[in-house]
Protein backbone atom coordinates (compact mmCIF):
# COMPACT_ATOMS: atom_id res chain seq x y z
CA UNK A 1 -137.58 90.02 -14.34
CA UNK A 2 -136.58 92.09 -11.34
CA UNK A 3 -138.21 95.33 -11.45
CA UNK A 4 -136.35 96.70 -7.97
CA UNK A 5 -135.24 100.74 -7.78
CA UNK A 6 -131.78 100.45 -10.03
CA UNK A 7 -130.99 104.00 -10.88
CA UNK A 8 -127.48 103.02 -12.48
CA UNK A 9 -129.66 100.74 -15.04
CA UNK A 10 -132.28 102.98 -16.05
CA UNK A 11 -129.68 106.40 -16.20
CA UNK A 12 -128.28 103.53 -18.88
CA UNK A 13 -131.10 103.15 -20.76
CA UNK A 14 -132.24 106.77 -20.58
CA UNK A 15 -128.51 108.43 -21.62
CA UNK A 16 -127.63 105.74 -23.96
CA UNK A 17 -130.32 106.49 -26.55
CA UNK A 18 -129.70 110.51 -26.71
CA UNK A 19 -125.98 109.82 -26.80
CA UNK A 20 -126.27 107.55 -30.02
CA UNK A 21 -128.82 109.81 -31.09
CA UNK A 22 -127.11 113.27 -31.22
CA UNK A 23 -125.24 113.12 -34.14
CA UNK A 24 -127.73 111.66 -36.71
CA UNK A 25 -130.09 114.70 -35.24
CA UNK A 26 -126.93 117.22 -35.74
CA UNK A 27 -126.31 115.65 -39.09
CA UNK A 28 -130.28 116.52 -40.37
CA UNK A 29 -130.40 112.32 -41.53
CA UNK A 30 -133.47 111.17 -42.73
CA UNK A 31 -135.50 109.05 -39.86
CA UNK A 32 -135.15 105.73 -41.91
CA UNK A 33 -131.51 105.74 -41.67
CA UNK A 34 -130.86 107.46 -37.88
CA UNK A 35 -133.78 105.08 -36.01
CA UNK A 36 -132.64 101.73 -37.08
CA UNK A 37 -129.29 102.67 -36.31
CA UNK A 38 -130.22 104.11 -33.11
CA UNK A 39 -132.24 100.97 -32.10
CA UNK A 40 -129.45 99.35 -33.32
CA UNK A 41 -126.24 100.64 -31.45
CA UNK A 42 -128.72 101.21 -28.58
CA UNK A 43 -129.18 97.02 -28.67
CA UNK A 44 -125.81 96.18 -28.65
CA UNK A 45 -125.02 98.69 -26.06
CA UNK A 46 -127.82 97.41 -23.67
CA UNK A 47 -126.27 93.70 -23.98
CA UNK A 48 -122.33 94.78 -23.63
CA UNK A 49 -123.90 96.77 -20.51
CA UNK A 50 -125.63 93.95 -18.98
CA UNK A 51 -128.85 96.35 -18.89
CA UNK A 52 -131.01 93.58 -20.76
CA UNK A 53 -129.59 90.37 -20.30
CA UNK A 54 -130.29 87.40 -22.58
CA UNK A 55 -132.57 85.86 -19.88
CA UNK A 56 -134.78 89.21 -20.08
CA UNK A 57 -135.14 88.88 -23.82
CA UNK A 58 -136.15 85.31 -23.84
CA UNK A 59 -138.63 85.88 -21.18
CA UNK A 60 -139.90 89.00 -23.26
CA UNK A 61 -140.41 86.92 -26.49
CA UNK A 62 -142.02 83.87 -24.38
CA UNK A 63 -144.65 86.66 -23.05
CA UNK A 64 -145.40 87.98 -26.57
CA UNK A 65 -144.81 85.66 -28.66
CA UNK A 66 -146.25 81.87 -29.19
CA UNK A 67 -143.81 79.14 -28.74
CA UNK A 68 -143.85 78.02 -31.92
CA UNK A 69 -143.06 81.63 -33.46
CA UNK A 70 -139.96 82.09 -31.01
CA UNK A 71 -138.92 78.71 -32.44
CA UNK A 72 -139.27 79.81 -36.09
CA UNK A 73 -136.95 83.09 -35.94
CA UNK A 74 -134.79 81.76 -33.48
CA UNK A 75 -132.49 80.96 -36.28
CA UNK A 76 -132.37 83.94 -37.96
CA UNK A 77 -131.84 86.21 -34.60
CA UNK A 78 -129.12 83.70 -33.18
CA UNK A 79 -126.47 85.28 -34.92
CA UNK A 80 -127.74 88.66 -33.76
CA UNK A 81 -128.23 87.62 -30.05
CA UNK A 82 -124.42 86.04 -30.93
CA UNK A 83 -123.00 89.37 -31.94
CA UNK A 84 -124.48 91.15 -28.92
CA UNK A 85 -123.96 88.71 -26.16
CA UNK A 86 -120.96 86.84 -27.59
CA UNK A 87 -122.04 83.17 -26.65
CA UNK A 88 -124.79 80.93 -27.76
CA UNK A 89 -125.38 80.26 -24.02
């Protein structure tokens, strides 16, 4: 992971989250609905964005995760990582 001064990247990930977040806080909706949806959108944005890359998440399970527990969900986030990134690659 490159951790170099990329202000485009982190205004990303800073303006992302309060854009997706606005309405739910306009609307008054209950924190179990508007936080998985925020972490949510703010996901899928992140990956369309190229602000985490696929590489970045692997390395981020490998360094808190065992082995053996990143092969066990592996399955059942693959379609996830599919959705956001678009390839199995």
């Amino acid at each position: 992971m490159g951790f170099g001064l990329r202000v485009k990247t982190y205004a990303k990930a800073v303006v992302l989250p309060l854009i997706l977040s606005t309405p739910f806080w306009v609307l008054k909706l209950p924190p179990f609905v508007g936080v998985p949806a925020i972490l949510t959108n703010s996901f899928l944005s992140y990956a369309k964005l190229g602000v985490i890359t696929r590489r970045d998440l692997g390395e981020m399970a490998e360094a808190l995760l065992s082995k053996d527990t990143v092969m066990k969900i592996y399955p059942y986030v693959r379609p996830i990582l599919r959705i956001a990134y678009g390839t199995d690659g």
